[in-house]
N, C-alpha and C. Protein backbone atom coordinates (compact mmCIF):
# COMPACT_ATOMS: atom_id res chain seq x y z
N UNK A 1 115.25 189.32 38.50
CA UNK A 1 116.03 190.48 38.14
C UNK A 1 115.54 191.66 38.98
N UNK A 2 116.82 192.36 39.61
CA UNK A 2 116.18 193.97 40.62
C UNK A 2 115.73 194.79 39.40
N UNK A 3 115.17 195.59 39.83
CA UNK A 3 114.84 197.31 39.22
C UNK A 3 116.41 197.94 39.28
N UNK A 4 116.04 198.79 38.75
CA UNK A 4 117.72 199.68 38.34
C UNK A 4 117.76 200.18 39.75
N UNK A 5 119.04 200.08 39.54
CA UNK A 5 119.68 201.00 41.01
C UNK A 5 119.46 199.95 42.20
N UNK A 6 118.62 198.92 42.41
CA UNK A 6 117.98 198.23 43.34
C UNK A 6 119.25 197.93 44.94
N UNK A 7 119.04 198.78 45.91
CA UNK A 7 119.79 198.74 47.00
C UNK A 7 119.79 197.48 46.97
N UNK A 8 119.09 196.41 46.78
CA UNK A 8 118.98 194.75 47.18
C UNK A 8 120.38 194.24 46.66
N UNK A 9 119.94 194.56 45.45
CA UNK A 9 120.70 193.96 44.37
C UNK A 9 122.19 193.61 44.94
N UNK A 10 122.78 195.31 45.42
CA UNK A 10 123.93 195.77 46.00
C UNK A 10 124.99 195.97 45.05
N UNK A 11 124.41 196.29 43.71
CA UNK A 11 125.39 196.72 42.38
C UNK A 11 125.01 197.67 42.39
N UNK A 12 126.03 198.71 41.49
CA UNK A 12 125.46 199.70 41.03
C UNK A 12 124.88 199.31 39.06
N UNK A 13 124.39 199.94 38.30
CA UNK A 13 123.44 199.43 37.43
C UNK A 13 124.56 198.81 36.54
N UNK A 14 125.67 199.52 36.12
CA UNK A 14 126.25 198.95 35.00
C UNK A 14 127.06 197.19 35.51
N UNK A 15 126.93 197.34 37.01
CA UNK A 15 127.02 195.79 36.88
C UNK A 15 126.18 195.41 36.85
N UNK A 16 124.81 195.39 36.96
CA UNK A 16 123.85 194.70 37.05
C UNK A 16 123.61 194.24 35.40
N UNK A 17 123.81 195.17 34.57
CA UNK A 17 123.62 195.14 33.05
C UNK A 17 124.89 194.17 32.66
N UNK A 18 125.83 194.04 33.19
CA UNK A 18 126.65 193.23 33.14
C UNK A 18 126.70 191.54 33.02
N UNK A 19 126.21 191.60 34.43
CA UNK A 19 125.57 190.49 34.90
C UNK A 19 124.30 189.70 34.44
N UNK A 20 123.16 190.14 33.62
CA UNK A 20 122.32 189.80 33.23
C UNK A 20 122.44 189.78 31.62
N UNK A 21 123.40 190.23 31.14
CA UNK A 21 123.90 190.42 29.75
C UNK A 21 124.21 188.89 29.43
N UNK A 22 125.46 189.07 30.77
CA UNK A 22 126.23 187.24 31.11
C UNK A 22 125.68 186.34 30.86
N UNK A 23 124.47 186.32 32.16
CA UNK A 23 123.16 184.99 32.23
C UNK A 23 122.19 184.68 31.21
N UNK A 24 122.49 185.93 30.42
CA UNK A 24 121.71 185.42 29.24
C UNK A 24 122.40 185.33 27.95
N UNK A 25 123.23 185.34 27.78
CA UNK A 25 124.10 184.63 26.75
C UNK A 25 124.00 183.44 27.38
N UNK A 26 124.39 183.10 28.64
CA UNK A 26 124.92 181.55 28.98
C UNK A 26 123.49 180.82 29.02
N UNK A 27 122.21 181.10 29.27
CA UNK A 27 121.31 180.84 28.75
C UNK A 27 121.11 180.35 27.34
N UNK A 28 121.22 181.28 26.53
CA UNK A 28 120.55 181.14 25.17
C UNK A 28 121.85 180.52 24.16
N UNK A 29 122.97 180.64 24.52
CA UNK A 29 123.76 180.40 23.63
C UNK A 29 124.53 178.74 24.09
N UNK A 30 124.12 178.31 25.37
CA UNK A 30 124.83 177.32 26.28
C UNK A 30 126.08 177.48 26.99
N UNK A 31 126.85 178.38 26.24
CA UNK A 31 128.20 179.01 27.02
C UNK A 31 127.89 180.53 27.18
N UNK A 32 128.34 181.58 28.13
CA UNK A 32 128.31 182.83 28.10
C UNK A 32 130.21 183.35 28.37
N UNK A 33 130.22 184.56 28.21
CA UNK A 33 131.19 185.17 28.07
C UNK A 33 131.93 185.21 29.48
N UNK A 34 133.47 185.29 29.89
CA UNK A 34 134.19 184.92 30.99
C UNK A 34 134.32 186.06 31.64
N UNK A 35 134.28 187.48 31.37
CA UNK A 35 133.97 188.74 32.08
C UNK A 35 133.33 189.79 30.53
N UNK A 36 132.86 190.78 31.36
CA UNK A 36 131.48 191.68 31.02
C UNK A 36 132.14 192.99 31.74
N UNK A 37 131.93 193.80 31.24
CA UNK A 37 131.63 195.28 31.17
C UNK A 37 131.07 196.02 30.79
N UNK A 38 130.15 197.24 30.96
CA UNK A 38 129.14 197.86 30.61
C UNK A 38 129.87 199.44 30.57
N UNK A 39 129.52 200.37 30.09
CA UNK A 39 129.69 201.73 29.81
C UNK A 39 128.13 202.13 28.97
N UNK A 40 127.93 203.61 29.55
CA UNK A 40 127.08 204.54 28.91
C UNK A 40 127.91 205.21 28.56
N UNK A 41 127.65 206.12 27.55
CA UNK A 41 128.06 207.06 26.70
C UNK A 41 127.15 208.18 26.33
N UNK A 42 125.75 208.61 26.86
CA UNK A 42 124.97 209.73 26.25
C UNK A 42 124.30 208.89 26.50
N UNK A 43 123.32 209.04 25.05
CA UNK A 43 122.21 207.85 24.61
C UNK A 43 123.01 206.71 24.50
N UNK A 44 123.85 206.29 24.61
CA UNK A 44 124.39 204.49 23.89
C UNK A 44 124.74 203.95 25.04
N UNK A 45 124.55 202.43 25.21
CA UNK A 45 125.52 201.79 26.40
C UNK A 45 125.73 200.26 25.39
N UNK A 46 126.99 200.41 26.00
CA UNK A 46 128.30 199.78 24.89
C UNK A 46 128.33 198.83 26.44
N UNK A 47 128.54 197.15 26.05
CA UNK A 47 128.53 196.24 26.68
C UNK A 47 130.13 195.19 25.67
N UNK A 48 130.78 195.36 26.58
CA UNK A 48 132.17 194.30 26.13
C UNK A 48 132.23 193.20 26.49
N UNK A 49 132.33 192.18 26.02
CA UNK A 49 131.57 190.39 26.48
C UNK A 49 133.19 189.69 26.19
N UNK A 50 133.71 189.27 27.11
CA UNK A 50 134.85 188.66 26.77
C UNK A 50 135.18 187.53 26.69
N UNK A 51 135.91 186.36 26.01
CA UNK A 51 135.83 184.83 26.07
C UNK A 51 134.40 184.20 25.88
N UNK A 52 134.15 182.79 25.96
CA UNK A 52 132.63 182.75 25.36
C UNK A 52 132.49 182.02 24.08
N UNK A 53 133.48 182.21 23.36
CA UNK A 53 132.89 181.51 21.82
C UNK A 53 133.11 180.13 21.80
N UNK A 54 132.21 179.09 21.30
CA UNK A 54 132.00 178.16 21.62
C UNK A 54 132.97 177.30 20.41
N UNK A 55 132.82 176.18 21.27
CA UNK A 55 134.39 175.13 20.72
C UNK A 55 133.78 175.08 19.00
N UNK A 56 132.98 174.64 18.40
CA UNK A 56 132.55 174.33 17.41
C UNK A 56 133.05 175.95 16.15
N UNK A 57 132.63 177.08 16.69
CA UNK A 57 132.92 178.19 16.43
C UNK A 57 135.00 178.28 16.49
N UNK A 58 135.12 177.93 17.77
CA UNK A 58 136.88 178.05 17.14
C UNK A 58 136.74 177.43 16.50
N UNK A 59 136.91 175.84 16.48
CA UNK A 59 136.92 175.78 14.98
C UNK A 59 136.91 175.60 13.75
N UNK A 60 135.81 176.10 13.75
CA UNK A 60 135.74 177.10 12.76
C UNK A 60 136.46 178.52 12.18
N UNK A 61 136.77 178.64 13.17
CA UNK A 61 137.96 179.97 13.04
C UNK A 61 138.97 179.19 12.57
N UNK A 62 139.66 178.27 13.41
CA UNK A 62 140.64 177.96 12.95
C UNK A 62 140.67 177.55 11.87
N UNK A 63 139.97 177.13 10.76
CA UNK A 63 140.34 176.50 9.48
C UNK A 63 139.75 177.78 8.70
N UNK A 64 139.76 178.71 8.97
CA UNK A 64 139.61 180.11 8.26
C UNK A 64 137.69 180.43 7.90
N UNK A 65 137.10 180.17 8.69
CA UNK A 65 135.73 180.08 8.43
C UNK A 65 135.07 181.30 9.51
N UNK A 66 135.65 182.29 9.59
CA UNK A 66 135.13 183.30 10.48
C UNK A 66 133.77 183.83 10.15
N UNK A 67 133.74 184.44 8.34
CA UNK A 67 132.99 184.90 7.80
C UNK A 67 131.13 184.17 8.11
N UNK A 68 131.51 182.81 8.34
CA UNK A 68 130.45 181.70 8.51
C UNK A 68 129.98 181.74 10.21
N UNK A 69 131.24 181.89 11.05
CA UNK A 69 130.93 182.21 12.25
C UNK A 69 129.81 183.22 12.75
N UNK A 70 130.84 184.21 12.30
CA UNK A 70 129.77 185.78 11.92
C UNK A 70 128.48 185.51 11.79
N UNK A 71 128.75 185.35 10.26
CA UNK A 71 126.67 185.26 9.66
C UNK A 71 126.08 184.27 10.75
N UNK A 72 126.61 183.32 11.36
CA UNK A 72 125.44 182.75 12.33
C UNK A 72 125.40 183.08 13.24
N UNK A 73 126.30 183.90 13.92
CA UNK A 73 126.01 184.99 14.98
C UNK A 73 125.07 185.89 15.13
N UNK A 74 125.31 186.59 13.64
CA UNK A 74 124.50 187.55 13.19
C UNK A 74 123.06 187.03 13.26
N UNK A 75 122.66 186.24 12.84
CA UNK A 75 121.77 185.48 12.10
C UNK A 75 120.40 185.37 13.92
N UNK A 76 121.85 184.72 14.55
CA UNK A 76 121.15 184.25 15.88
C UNK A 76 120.73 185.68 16.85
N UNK A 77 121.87 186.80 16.59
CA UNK A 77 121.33 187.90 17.62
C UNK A 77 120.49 188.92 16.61
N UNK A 78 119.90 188.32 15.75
CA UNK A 78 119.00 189.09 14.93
C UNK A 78 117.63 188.36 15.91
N UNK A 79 117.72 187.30 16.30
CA UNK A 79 116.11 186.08 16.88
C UNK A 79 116.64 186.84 18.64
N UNK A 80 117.61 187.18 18.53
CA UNK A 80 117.86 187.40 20.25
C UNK A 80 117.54 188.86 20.68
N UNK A 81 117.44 189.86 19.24
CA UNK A 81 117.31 191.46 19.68
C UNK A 81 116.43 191.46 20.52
N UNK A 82 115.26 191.33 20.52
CA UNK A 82 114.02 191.69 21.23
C UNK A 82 114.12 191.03 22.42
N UNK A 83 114.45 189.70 23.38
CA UNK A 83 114.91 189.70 24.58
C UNK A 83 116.09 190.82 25.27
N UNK A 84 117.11 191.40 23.98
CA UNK A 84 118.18 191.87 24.79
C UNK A 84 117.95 192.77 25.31
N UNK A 85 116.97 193.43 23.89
CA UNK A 85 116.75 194.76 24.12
C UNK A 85 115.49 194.64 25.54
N UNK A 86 114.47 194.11 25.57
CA UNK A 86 113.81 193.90 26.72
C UNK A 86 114.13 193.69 28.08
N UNK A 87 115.38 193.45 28.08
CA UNK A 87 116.22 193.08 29.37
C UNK A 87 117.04 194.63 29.28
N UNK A 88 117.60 195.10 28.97
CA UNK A 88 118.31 196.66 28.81
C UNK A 88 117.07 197.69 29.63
N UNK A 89 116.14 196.97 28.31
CA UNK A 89 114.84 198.46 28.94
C UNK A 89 114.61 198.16 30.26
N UNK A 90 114.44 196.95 31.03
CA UNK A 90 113.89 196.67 32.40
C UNK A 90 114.95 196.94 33.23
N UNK A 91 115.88 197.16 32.86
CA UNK A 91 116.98 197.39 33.96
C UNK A 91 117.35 198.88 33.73
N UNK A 92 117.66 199.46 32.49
CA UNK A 92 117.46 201.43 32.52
C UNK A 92 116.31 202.38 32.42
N UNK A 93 115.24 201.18 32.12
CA UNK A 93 114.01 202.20 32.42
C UNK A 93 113.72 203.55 31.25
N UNK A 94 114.46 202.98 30.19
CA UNK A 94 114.80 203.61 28.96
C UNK A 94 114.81 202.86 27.80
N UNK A 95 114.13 203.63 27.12
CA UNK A 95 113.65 202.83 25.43
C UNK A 95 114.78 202.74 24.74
N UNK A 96 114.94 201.23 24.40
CA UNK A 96 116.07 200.90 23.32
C UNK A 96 115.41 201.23 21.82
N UNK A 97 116.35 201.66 20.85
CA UNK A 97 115.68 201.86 19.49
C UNK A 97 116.58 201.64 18.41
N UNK A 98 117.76 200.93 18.85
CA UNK A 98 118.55 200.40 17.88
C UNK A 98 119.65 199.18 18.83
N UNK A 99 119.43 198.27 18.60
CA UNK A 99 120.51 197.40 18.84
C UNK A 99 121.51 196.57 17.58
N UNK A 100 123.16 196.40 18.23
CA UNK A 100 123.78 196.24 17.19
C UNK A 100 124.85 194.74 18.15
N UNK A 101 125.16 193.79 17.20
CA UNK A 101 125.94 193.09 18.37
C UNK A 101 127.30 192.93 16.98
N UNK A 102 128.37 192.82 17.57
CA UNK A 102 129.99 192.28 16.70
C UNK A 102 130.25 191.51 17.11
N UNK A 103 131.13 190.41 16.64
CA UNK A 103 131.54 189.30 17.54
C UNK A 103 133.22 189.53 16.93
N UNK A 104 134.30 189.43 17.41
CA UNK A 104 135.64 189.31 17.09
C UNK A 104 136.32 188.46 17.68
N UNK A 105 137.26 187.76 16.51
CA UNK A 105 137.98 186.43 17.40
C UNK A 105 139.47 186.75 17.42
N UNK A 106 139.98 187.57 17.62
CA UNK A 106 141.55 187.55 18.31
C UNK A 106 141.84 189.30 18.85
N UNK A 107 141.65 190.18 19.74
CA UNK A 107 141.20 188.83 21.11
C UNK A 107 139.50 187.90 21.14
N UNK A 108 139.12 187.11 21.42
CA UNK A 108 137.36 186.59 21.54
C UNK A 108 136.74 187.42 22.11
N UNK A 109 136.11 188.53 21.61
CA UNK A 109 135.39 189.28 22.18
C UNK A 109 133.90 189.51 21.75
N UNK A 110 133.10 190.32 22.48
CA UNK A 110 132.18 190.92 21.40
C UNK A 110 131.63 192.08 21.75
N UNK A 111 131.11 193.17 21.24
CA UNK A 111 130.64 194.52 21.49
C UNK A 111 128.89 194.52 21.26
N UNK A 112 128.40 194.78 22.05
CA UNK A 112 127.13 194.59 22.19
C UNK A 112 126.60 195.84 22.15
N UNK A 113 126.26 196.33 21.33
CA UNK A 113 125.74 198.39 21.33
C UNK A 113 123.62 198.34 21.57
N UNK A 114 123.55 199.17 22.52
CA UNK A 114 122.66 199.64 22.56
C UNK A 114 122.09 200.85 22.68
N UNK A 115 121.32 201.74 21.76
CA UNK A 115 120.96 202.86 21.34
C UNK A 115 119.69 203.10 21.98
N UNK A 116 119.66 204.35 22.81
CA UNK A 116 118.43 204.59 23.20
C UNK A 116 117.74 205.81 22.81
N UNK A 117 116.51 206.08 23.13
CA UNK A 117 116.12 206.80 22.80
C UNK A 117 115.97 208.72 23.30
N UNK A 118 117.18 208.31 24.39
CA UNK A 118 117.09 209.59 25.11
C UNK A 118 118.66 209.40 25.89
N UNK A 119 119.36 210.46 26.29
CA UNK A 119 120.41 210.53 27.37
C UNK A 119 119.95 210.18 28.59
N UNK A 120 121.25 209.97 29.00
CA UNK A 120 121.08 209.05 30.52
C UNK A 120 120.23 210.43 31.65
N UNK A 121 119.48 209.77 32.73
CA UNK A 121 119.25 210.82 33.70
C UNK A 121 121.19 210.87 34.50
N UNK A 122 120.44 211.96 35.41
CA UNK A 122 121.83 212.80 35.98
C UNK A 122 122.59 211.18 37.34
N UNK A 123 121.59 210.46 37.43
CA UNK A 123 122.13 209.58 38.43
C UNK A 123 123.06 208.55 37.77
N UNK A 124 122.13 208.06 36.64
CA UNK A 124 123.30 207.34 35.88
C UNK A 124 124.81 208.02 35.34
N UNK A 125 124.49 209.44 34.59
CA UNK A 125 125.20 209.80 34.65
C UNK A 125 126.67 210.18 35.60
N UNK A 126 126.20 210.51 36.90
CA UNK A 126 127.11 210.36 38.15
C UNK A 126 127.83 208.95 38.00
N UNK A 127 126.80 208.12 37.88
CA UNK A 127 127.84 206.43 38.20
C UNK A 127 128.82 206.51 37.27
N UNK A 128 128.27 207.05 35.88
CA UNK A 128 129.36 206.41 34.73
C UNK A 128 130.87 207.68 35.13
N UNK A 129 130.54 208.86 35.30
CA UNK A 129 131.49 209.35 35.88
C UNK A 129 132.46 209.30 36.56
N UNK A 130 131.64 208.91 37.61
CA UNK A 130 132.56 208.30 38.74
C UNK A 130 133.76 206.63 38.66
N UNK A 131 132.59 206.16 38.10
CA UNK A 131 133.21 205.07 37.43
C UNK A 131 134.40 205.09 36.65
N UNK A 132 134.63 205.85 35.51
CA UNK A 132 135.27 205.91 34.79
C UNK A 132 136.67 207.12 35.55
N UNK A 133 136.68 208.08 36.53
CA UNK A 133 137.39 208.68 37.10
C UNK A 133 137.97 208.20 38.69
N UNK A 134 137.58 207.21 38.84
CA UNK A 134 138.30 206.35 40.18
C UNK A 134 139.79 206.26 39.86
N UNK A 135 140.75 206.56 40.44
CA UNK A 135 141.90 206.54 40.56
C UNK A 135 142.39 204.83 40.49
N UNK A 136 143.63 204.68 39.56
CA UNK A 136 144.00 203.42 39.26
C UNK A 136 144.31 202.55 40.29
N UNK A 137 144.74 203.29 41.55
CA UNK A 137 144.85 202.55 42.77
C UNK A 137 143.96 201.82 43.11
N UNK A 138 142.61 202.16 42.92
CA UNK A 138 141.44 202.15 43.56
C UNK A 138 140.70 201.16 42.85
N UNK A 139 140.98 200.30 41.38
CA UNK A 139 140.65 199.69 40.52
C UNK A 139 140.18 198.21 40.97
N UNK A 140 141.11 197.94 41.89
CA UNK A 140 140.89 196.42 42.31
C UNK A 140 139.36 196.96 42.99
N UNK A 141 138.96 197.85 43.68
CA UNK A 141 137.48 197.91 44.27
C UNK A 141 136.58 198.28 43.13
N UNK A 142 136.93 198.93 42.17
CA UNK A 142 135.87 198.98 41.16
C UNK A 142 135.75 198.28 40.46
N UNK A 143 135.79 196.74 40.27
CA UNK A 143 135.45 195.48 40.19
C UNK A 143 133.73 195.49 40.50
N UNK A 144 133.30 196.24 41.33
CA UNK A 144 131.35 196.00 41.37
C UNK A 144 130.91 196.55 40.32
N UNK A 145 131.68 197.22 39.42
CA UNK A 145 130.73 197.17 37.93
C UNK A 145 131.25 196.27 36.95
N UNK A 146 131.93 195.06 37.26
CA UNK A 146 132.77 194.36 36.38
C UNK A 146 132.26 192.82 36.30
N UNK A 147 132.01 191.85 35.97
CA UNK A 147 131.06 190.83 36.17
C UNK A 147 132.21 189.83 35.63
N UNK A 148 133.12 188.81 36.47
CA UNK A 148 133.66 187.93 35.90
C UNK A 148 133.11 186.27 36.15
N UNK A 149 133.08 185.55 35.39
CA UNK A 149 132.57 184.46 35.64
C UNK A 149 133.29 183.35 34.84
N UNK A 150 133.11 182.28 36.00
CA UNK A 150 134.09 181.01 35.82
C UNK A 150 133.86 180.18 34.57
């Protein structure tokens, strides 16, 4: 894994948080999510995990057993906080002090919240700016903070 910002890397951070969000779901869970997005917000960076839920889990959905889905979700990113959050801190260089994960099945998504202990510096800040104010034309290139996987 680069250091934040890492010229190597050749992301800017919120893909990188993207991307390592990915590899480690598909790690720990055996399947990971089919695209990733990252946003800061102040202190918070909100991670959107899309597709991903595993066949056994549909279903389970499908015969109305979500509630059961959930709690073992829950259950599992309660044993997973302390890697996530350890992987967040090594890549923003900023103390996590609350993590929260949702999982939702129509659309399959999940919201991954992380709370830190301070606002972003002014560089991150610039990216998320910029990021979020790129002209819609321009969208197909701002794909390098967007992490899709097969």
């Amino acid at each position: 894994m680069a250091p934040p910002g890492d010229p190597e890397q050749g992301r800017p951070l919120l893909g990188q948080i993207s991307t390592e969000i990915v590899r480690a779901f598909k790690q720990y869970y055996g399947k990971g999510p089919t695209k990733a997005k990252s946003y800061f917000l102040d202190d918070v960076l909100i991670v959107i995990l899309r597709g991903g839920i595993l066949q056994a889990e549909q279903t389970m959905v499908e015969v109305g057993q979500e509630d059961a889905v959930r709690e073992f979700r829950q259950r599992f990113e309660n044993e997973m906080s302390e890697r996530l959050t350890h992987l967040v801190e090594q890549l923003t260089a900023r103390k996590v002090i609350n993590y929260q994960s949702q999982i939702l099945f129509d659309p399959d998504m999940s919201v991954e919240i992380f709370v830190f202990d301070r606002e972003m510096d002014e560089a991150h800040r610039r990216e998320t700016v910029e990021a979020l104010t790129r002209p819609h034309a321009a969208l197909a290139e701002a794909r390098d903070d967007e992490t899709e996987t097969a």
